[in-house]
C-alpha atoms as a PDB file:
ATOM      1  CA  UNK A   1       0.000   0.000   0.000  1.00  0.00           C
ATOM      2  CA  UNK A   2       1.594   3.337  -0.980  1.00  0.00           C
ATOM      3  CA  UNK A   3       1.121   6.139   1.618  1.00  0.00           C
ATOM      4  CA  UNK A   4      -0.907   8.458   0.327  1.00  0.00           C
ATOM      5  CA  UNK A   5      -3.354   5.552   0.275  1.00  0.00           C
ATOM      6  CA  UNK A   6      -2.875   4.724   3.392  1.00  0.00           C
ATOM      7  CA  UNK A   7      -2.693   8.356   5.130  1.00  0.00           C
ATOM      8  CA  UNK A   8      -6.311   8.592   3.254  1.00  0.00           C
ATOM      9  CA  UNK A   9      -7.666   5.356   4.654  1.00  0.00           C
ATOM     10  CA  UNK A  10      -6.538   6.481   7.965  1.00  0.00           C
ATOM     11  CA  UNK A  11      -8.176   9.656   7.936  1.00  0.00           C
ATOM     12  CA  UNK A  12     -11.740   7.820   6.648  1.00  0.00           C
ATOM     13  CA  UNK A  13     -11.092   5.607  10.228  1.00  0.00           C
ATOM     14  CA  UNK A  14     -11.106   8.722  12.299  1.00  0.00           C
ATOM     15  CA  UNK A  15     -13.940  10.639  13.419  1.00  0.00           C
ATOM     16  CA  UNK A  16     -12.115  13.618  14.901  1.00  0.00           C
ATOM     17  CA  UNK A  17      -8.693  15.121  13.531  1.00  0.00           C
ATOM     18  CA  UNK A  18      -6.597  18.052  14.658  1.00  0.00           C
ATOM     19  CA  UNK A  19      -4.031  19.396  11.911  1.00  0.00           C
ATOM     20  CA  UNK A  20      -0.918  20.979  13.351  1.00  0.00           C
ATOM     21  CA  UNK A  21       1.648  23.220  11.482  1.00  0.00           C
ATOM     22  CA  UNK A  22       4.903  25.039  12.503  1.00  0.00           C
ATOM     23  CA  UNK A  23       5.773  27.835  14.999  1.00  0.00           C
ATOM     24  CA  UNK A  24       6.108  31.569  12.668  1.00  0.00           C
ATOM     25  CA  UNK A  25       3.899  30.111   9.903  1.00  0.00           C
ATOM     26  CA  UNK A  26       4.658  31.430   6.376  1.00  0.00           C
ATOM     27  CA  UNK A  27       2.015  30.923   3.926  1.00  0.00           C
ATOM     28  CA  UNK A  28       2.503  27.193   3.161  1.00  0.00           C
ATOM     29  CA  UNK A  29       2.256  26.423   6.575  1.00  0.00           C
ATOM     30  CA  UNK A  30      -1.176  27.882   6.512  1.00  0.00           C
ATOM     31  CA  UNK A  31      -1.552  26.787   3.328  1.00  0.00           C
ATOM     32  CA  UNK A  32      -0.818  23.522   3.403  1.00  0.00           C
ATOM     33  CA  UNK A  33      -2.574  23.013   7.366  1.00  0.00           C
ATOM     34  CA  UNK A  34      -5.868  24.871   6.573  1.00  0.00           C
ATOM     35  CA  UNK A  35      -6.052  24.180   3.053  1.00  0.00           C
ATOM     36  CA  UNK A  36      -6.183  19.790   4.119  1.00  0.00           C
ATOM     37  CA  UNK A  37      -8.250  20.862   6.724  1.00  0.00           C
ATOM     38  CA  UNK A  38     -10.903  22.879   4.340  1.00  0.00           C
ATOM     39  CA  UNK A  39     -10.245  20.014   1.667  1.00  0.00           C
ATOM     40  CA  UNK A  40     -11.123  17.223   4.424  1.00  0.00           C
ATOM     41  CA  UNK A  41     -14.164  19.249   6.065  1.00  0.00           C
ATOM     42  CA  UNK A  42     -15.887  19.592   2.501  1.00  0.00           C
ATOM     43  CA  UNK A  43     -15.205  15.650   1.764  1.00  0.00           C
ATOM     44  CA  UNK A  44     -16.345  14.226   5.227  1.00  0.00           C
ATOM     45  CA  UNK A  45     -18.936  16.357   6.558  1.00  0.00           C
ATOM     46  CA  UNK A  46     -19.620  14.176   9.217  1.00  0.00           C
ATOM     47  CA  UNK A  47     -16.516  14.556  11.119  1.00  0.00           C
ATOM     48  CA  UNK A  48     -14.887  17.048  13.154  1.00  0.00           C
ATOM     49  CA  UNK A  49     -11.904  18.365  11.837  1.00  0.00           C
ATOM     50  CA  UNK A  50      -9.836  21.321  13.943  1.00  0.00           C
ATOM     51  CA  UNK A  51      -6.564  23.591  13.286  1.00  0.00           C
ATOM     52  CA  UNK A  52      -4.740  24.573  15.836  1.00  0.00           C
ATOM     53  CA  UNK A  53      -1.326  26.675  16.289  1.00  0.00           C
ATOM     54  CA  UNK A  54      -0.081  29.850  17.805  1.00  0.00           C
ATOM     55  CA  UNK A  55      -0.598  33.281  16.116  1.00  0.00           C
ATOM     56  CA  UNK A  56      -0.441  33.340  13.093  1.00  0.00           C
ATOM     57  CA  UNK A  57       1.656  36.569  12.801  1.00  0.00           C
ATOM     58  CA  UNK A  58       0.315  38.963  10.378  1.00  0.00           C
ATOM     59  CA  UNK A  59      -0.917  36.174   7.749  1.00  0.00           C
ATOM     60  CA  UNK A  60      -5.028  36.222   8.883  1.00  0.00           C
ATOM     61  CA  UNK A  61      -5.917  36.908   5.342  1.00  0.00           C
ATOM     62  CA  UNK A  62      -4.957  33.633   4.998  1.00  0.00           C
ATOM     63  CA  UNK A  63      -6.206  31.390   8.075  1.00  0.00           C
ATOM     64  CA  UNK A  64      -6.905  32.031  11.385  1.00  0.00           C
ATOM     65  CA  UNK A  65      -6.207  28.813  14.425  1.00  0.00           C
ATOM     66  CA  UNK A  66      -9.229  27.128  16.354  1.00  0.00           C
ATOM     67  CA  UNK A  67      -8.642  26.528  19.883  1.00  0.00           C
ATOM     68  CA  UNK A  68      -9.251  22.842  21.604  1.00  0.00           C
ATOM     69  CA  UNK A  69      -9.282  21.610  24.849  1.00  0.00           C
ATOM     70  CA  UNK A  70      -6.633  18.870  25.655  1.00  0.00           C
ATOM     71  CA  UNK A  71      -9.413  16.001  26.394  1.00  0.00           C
ATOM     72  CA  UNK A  72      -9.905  17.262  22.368  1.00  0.00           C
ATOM     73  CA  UNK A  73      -7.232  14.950  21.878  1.00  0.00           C
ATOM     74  CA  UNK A  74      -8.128  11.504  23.260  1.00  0.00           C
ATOM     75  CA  UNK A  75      -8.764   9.045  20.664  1.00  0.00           C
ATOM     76  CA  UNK A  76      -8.121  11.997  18.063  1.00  0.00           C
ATOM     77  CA  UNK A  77      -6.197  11.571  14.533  1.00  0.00           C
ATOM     78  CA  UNK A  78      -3.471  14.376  14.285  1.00  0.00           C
ATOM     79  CA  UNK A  79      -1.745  15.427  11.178  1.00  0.00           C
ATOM     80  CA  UNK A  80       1.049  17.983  11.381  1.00  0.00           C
ATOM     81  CA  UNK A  81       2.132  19.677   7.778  1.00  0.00           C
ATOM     82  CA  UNK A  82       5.458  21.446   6.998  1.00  0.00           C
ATOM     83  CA  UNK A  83       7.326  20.615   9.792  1.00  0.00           C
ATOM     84  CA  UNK A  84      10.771  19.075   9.956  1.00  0.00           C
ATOM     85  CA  UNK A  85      11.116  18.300  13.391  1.00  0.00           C
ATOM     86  CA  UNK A  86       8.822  17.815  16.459  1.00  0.00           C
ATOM     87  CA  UNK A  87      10.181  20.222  18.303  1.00  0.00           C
ATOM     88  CA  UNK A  88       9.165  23.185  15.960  1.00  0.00           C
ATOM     89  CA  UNK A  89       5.340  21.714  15.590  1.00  0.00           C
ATOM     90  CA  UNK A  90       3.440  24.707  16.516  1.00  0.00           C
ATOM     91  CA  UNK A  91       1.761  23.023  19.664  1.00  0.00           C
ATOM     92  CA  UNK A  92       2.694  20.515  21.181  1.00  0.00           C
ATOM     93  CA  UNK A  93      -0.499  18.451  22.343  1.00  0.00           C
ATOM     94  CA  UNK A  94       0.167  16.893  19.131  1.00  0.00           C
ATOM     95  CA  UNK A  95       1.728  13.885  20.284  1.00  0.00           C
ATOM     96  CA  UNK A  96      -0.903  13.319  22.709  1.00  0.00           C
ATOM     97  CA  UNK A  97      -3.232  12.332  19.798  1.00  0.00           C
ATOM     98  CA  UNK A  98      -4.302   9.001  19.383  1.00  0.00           C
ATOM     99  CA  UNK A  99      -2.250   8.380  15.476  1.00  0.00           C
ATOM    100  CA  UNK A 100       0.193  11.252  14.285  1.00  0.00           C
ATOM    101  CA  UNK A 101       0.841  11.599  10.814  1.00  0.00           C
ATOM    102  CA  UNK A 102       3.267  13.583   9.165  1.00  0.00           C
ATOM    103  CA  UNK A 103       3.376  15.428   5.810  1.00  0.00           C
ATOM    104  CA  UNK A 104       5.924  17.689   4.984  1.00  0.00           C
ATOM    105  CA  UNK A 105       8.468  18.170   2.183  1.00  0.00           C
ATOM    106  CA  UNK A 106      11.592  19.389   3.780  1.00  0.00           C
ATOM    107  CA  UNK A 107      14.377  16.793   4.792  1.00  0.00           C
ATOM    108  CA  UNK A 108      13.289  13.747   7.311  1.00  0.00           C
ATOM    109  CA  UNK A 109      16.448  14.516   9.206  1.00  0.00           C
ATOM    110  CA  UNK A 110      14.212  13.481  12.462  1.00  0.00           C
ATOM    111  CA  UNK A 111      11.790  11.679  11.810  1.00  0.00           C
ATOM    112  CA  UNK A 112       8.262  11.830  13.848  1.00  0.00           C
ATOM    113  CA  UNK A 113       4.497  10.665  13.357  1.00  0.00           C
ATOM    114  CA  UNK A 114       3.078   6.458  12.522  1.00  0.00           C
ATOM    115  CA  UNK A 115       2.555   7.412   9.314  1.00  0.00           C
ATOM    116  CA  UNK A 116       5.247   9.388   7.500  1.00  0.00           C
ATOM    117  CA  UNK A 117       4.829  11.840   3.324  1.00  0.00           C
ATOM    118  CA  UNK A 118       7.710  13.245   2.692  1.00  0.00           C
ATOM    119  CA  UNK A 119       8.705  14.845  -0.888  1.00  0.00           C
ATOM    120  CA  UNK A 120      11.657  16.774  -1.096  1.00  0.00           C
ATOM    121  CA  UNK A 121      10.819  17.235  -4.631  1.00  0.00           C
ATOM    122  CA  UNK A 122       7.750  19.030  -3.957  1.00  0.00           C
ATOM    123  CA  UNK A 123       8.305  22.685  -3.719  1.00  0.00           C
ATOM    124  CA  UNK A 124       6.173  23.055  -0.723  1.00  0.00           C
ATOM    125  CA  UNK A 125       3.909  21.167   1.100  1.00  0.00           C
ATOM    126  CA  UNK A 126       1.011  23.049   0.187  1.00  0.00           C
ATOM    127  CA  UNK A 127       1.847  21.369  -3.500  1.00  0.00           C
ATOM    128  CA  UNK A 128       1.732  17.807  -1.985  1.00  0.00           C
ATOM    129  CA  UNK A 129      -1.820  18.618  -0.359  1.00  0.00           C
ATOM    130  CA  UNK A 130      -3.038  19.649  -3.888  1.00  0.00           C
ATOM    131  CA  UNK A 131      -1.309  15.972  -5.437  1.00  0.00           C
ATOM    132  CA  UNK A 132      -3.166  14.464  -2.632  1.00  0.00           C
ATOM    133  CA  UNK A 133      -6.469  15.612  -3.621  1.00  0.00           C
ATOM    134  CA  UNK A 134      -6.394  14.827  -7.293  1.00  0.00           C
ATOM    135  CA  UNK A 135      -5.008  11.476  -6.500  1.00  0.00           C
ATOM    136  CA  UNK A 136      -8.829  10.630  -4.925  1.00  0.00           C
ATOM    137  CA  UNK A 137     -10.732  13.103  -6.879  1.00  0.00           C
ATOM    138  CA  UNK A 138     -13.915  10.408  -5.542  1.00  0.00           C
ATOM    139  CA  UNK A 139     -12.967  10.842  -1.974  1.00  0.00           C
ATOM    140  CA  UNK A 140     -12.188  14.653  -1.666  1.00  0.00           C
ATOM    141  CA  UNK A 141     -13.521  17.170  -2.629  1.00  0.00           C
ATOM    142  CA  UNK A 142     -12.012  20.816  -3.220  1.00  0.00           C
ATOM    143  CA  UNK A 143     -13.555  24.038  -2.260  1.00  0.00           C
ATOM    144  CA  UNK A 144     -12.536  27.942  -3.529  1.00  0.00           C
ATOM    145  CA  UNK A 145     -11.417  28.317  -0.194  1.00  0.00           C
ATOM    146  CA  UNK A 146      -8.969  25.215   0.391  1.00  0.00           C
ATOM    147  CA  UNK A 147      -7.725  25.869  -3.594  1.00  0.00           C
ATOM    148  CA  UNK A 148      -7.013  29.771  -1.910  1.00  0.00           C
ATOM    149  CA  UNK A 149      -5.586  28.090   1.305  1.00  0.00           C
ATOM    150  CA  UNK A 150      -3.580  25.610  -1.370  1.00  0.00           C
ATOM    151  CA  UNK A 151      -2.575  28.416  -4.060  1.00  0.00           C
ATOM    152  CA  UNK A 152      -1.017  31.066  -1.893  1.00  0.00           C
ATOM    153  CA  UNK A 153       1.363  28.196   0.042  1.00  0.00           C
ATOM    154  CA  UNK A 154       2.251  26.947  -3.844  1.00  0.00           C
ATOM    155  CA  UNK A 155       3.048  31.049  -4.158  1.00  0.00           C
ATOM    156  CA  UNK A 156       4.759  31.534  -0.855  1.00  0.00           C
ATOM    157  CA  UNK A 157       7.197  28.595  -0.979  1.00  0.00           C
ATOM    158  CA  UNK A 158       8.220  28.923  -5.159  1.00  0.00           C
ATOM    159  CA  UNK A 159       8.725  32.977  -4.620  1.00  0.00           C
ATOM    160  CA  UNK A 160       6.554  33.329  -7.084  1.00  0.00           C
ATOM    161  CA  UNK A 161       6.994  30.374  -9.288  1.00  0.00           C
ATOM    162  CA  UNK A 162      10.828  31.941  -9.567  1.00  0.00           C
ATOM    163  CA  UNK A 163      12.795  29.232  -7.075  1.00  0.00           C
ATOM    164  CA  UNK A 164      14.149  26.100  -8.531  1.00  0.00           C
ATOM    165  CA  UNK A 165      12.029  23.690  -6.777  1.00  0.00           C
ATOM    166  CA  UNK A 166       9.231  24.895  -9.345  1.00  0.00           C
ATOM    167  CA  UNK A 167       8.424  22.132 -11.522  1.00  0.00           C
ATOM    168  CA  UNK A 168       5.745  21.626 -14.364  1.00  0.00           C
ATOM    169  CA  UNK A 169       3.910  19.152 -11.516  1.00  0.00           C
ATOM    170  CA  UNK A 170       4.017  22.477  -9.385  1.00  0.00           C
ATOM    171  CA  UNK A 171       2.569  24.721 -12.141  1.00  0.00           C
ATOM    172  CA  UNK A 172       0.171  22.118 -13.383  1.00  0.00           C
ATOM    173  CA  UNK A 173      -1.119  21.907  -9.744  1.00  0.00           C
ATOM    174  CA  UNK A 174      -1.488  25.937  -9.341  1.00  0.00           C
ATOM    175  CA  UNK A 175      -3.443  25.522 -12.868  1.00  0.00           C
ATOM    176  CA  UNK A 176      -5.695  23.314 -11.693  1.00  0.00           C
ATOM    177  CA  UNK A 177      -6.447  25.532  -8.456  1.00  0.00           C
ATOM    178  CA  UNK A 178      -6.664  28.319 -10.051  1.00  0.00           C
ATOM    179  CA  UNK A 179      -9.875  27.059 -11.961  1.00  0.00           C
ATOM    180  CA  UNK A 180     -11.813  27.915  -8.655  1.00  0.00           C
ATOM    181  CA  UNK A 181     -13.482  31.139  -7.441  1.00  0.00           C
ATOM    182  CA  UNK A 182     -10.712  32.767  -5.637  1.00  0.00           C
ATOM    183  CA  UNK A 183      -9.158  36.496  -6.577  1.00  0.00           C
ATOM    184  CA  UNK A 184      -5.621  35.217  -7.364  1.00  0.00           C
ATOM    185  CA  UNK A 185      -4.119  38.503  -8.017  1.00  0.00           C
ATOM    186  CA  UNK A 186      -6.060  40.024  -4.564  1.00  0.00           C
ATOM    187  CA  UNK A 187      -4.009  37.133  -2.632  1.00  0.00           C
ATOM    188  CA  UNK A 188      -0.801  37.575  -4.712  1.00  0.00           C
ATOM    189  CA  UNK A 189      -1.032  41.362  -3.316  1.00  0.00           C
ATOM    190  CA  UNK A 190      -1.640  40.168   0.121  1.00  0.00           C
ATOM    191  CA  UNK A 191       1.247  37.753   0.296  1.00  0.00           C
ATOM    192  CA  UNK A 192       4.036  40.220  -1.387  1.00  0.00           C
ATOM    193  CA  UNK A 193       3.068  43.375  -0.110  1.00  0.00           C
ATOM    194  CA  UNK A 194       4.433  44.931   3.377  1.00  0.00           C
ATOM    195  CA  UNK A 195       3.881  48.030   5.835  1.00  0.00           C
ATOM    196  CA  UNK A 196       5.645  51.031   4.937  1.00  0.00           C
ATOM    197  CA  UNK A 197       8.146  50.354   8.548  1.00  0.00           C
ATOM    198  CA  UNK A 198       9.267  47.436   6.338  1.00  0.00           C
ATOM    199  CA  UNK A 199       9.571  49.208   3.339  1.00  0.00           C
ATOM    200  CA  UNK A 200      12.247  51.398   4.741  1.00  0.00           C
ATOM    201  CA  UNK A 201      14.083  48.506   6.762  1.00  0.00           C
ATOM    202  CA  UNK A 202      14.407  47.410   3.224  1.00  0.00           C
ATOM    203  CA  UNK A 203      16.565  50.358   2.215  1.00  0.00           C
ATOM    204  CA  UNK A 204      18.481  49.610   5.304  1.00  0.00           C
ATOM    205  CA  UNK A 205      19.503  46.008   3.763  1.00  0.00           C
ATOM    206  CA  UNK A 206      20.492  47.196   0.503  1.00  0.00           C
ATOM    207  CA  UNK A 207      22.629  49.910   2.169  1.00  0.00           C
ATOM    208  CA  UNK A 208      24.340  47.958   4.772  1.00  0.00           C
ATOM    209  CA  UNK A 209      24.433  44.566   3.159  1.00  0.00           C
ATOM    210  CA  UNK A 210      28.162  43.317   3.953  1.00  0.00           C
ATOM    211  CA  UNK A 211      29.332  41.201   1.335  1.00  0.00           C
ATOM    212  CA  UNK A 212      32.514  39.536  -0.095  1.00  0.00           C
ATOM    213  CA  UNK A 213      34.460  38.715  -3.489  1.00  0.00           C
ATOM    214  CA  UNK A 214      32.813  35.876  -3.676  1.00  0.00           C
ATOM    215  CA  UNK A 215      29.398  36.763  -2.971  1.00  0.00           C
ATOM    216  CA  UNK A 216      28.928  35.932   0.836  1.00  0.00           C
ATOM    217  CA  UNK A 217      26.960  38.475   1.910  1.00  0.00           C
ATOM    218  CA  UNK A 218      25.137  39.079   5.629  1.00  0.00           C
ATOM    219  CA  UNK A 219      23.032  41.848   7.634  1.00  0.00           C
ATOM    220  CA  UNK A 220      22.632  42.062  11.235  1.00  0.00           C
ATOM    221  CA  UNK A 221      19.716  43.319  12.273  1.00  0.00           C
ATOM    222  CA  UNK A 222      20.251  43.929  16.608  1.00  0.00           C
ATOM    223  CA  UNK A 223      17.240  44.835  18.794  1.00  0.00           C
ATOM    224  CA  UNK A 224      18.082  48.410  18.817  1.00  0.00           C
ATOM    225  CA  UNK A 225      18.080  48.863  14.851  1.00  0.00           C
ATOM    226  CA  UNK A 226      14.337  46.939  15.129  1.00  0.00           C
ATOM    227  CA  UNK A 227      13.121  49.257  17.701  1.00  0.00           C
ATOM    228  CA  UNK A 228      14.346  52.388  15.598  1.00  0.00           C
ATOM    229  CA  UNK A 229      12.187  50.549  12.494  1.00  0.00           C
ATOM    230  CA  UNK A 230       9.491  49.366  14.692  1.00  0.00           C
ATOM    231  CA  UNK A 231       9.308  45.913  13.331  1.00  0.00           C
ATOM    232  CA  UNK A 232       8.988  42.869  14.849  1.00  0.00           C
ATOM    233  CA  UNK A 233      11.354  39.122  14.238  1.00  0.00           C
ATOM    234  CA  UNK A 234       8.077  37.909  11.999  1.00  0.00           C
ATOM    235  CA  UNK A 235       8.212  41.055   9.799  1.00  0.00           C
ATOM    236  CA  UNK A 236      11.634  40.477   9.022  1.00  0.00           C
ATOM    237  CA  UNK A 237      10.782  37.556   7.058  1.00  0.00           C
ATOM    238  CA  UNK A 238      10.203  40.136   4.299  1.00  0.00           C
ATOM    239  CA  UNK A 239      13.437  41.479   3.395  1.00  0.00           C
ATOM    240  CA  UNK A 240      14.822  37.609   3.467  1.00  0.00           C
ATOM    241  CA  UNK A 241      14.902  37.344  -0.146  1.00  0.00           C
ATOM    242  CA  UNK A 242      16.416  41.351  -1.195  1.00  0.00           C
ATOM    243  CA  UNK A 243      19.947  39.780  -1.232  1.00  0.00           C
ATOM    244  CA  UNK A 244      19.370  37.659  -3.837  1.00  0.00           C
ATOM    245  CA  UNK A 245      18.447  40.489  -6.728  1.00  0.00           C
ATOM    246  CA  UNK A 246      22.080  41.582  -6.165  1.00  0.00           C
ATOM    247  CA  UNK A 247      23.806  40.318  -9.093  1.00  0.00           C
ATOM    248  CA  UNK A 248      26.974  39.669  -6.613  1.00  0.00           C
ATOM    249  CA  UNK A 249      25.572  37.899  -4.305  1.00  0.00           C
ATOM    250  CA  UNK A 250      25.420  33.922  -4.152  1.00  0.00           C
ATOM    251  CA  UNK A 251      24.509  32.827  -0.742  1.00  0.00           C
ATOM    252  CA  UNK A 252      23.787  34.844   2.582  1.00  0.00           C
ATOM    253  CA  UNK A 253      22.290  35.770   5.808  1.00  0.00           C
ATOM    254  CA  UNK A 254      20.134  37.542   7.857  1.00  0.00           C
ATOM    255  CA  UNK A 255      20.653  37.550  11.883  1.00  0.00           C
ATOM    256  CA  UNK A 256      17.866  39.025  13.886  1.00  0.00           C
ATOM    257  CA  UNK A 257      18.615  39.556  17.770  1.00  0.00           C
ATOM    258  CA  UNK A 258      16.030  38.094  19.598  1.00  0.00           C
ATOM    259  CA  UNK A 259      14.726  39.208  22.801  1.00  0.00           C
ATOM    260  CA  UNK A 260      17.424  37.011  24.777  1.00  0.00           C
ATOM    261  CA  UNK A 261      20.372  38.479  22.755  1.00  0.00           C
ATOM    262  CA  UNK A 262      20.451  35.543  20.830  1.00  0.00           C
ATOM    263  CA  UNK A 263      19.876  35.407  16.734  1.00  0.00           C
ATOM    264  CA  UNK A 264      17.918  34.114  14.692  1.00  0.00           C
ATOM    265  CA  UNK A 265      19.657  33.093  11.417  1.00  0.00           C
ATOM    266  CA  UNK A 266      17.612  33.341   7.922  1.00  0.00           C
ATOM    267  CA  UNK A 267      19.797  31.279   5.042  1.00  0.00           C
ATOM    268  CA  UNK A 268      19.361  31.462   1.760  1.00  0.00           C
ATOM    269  CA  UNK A 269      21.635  30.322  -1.800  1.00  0.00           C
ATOM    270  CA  UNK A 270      22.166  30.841  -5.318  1.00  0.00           C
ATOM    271  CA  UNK A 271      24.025  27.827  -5.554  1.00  0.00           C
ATOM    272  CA  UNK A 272      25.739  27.009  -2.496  1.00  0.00           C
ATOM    273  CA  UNK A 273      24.258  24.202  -0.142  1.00  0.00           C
ATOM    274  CA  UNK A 274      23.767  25.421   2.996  1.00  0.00           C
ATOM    275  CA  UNK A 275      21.303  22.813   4.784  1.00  0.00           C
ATOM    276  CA  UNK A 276      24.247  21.065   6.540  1.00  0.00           C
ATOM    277  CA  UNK A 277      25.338  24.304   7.644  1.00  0.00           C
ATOM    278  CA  UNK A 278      22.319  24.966   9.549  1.00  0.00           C
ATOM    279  CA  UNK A 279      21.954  21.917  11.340  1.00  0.00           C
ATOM    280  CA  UNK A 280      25.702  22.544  12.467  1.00  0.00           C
ATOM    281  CA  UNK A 281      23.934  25.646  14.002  1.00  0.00           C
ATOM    282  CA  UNK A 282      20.533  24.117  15.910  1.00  0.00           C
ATOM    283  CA  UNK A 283      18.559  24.391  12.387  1.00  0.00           C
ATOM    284  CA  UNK A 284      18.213  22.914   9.648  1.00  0.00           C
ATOM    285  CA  UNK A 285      16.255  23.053   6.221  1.00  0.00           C
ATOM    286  CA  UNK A 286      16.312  23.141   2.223  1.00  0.00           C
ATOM    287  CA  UNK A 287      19.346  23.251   0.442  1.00  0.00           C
ATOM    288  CA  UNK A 288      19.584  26.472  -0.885  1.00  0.00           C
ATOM    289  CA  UNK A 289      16.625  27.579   1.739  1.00  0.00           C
ATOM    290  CA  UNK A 290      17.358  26.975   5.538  1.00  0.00           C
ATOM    291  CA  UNK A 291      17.132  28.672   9.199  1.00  0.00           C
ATOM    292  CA  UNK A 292      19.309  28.442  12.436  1.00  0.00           C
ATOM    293  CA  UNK A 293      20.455  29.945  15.604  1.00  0.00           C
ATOM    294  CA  UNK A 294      23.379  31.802  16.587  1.00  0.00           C
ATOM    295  CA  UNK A 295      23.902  32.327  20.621  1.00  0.00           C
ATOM    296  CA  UNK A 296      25.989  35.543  20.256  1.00  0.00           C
ATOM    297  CA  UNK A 297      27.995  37.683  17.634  1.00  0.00           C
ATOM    298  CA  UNK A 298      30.850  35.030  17.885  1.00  0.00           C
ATOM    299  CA  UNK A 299      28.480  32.225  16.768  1.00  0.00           C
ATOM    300  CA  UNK A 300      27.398  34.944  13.829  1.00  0.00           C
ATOM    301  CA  UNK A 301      30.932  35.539  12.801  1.00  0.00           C
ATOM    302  CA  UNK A 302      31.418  32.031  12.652  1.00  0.00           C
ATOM    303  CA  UNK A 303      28.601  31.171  10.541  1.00  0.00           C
ATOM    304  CA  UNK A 304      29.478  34.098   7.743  1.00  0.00           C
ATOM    305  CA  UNK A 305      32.774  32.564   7.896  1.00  0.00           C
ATOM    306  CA  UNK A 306      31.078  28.983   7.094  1.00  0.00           C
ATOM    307  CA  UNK A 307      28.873  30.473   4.248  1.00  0.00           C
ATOM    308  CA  UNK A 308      32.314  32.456   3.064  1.00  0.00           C
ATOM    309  CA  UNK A 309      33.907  29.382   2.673  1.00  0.00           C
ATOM    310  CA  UNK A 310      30.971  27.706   1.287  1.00  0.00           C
ATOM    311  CA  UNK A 311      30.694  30.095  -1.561  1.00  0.00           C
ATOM    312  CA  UNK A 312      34.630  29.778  -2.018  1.00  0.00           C
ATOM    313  CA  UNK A 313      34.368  26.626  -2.741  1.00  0.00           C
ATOM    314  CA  UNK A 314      31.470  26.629  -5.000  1.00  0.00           C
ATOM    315  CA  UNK A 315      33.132  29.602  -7.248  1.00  0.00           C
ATOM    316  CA  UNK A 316      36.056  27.849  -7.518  1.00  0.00           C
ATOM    317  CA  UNK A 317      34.218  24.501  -8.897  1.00  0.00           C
ATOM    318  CA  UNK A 318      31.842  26.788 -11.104  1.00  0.00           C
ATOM    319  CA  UNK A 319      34.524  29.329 -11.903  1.00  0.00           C
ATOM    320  CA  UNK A 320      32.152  31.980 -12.147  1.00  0.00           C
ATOM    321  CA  UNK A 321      28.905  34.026 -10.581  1.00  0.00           C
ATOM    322  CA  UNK A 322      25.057  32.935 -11.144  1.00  0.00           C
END
């Protein structure tokens, strides 16, 4: 029995399911969690179906969480989307479920849940929801809402349809959502745009971007440069991606001082893998997409040095820039 069959099967046994995503949900972690459980509410009206998670930090056009007692959980099916690691699922009742299954499409580096979909090959896992319903078009049915829910995770993970991991299953998917009632280019809008604060901490990264001769590149972002900004560590998540429309640039980072003094550490490559990387730093990932954790400025020096050498290496195989 192949998985998907058997993760549907499953499902059809329960009467009661909880979905679970990741902590700071991007929009195919709402995607992907809301969008199954719109898909699976539509298909089995008869059951109750539940998402759950923390706040969902600044992405309610999208989804908002349900709350549920912890007795919710006795005897309950739980399915946890786009999440690596147990330790990062957004609450963490969800082991106390009867059957955990997980479905997710970054490395299985630690493996969790009975019943385990992964896809590396997908580029998110709001893409593997949308293979899962046309693999039982008879058993589930899609709404205009889930396709939303399933469309703007596609959008969110693929930049845009512009990262590699977009394939012709990925834009053959988005096709077939985007033959339901849903304002595509209203949600586009939604996902891309940002407050004005953000705007101008954008300037800031182009200006202060520190980068080498062979394209390592890093900002720092400390609690005092946030405060003068007024943004928060979720809003930060916008400016990620700047670095890489600098021709120059091949792999870098973005460290954002947490509340603790400690950073978080936003990865992303050209070319460069920089997975391993991560999980040499309490993170892990995609390869050219990952996060981690720095404790101090020494543990930030010592990553740009890592992603310098990285990117070193990689010229000098490649012999030239992207």
């Amino acid at each position: 029995m192949n998985i998907q069959l058997e993760i549907i099967e499953t499902i059809e046994t329960y009467s009661k399911i909880i979905i679970h995503r990741h902590m700071r949900p991007d929009p195919d972690a709402l995607g992907s969690q809301v969008g199954l459980a719109e898909l699976l509410r539509a298909s089995y009206p008869e059951k109750e179906i539940y998402q759950v998670g923390g706040p969902v930090e600044g992405l309610d056009f999208l989804a908002e969480m349900q709350e549920v007692s912890n007795d919710m959980y006795q005897g309950a099916l739980v399915i946890v989307t786009d999440t690596a690691n147990a330790p990062r699922v957004s609450d963490q009742r969800f082991s106390t479920g009867q059957k955990v299954i997980k479905i997710d499409h970054h490395p299985n580096d630690e493996p969790y849940g009975d019943l385990v979909w992964v896809d590396t090959n997908a580029s998110s896992c709001s893409e593997m929801i949308a293979a899962f319903w046309q693999l039982f078009p008879n058993r589930l049915q899609m709404t205009s809402n889930a396709a939303r829910l399933l469309y703007g995770g596609i959008v969110g993970d693929t930049g845009r349809f512009l990262y590699p991991a977009t394939s012709s299953t990925t834009l053959s998917l988005a096709a077939k959502l985007r033959t339901f009632n849903f304002d595509a280019s209203k949600l586009n809008r939604q996902i891309s745009q940002m407050p004005l604060k953000v705007a101008r901490l954008s300037g800031y990264v182009y200006q202060q971007i520190d980068a080498d001769k062979n394209g390592a590149a890093k900002v720092i972002f400390s609690k005092e440069l946030m405060a003068q900004y007024g943004v928060s560590d979720s809003e930060t998540a916008s400016v990620v991606s700047l670095p890489g429309n600098i021709e120059e640039i091949l792999a870098w980072a973005i460290f954002v001082q947490q509340p603790d003094g400690s950073y978080r550490v936003r990865l992303r490559s050209k070319g460069p893998i920089i997975n391993e990387l991560a999980k040499q730093h309490h993170g892990g990932g995609h390869p050219l997409a990952s996060g981690a954790n720095a404790a101090d400025l020494a543990e930030v020096q010592e990553i740009y040095q890592e992603i310098q050498a990285l990117c070193q290496s990689y010229m000098a195989e490649n012999g030239k820039m992207l």
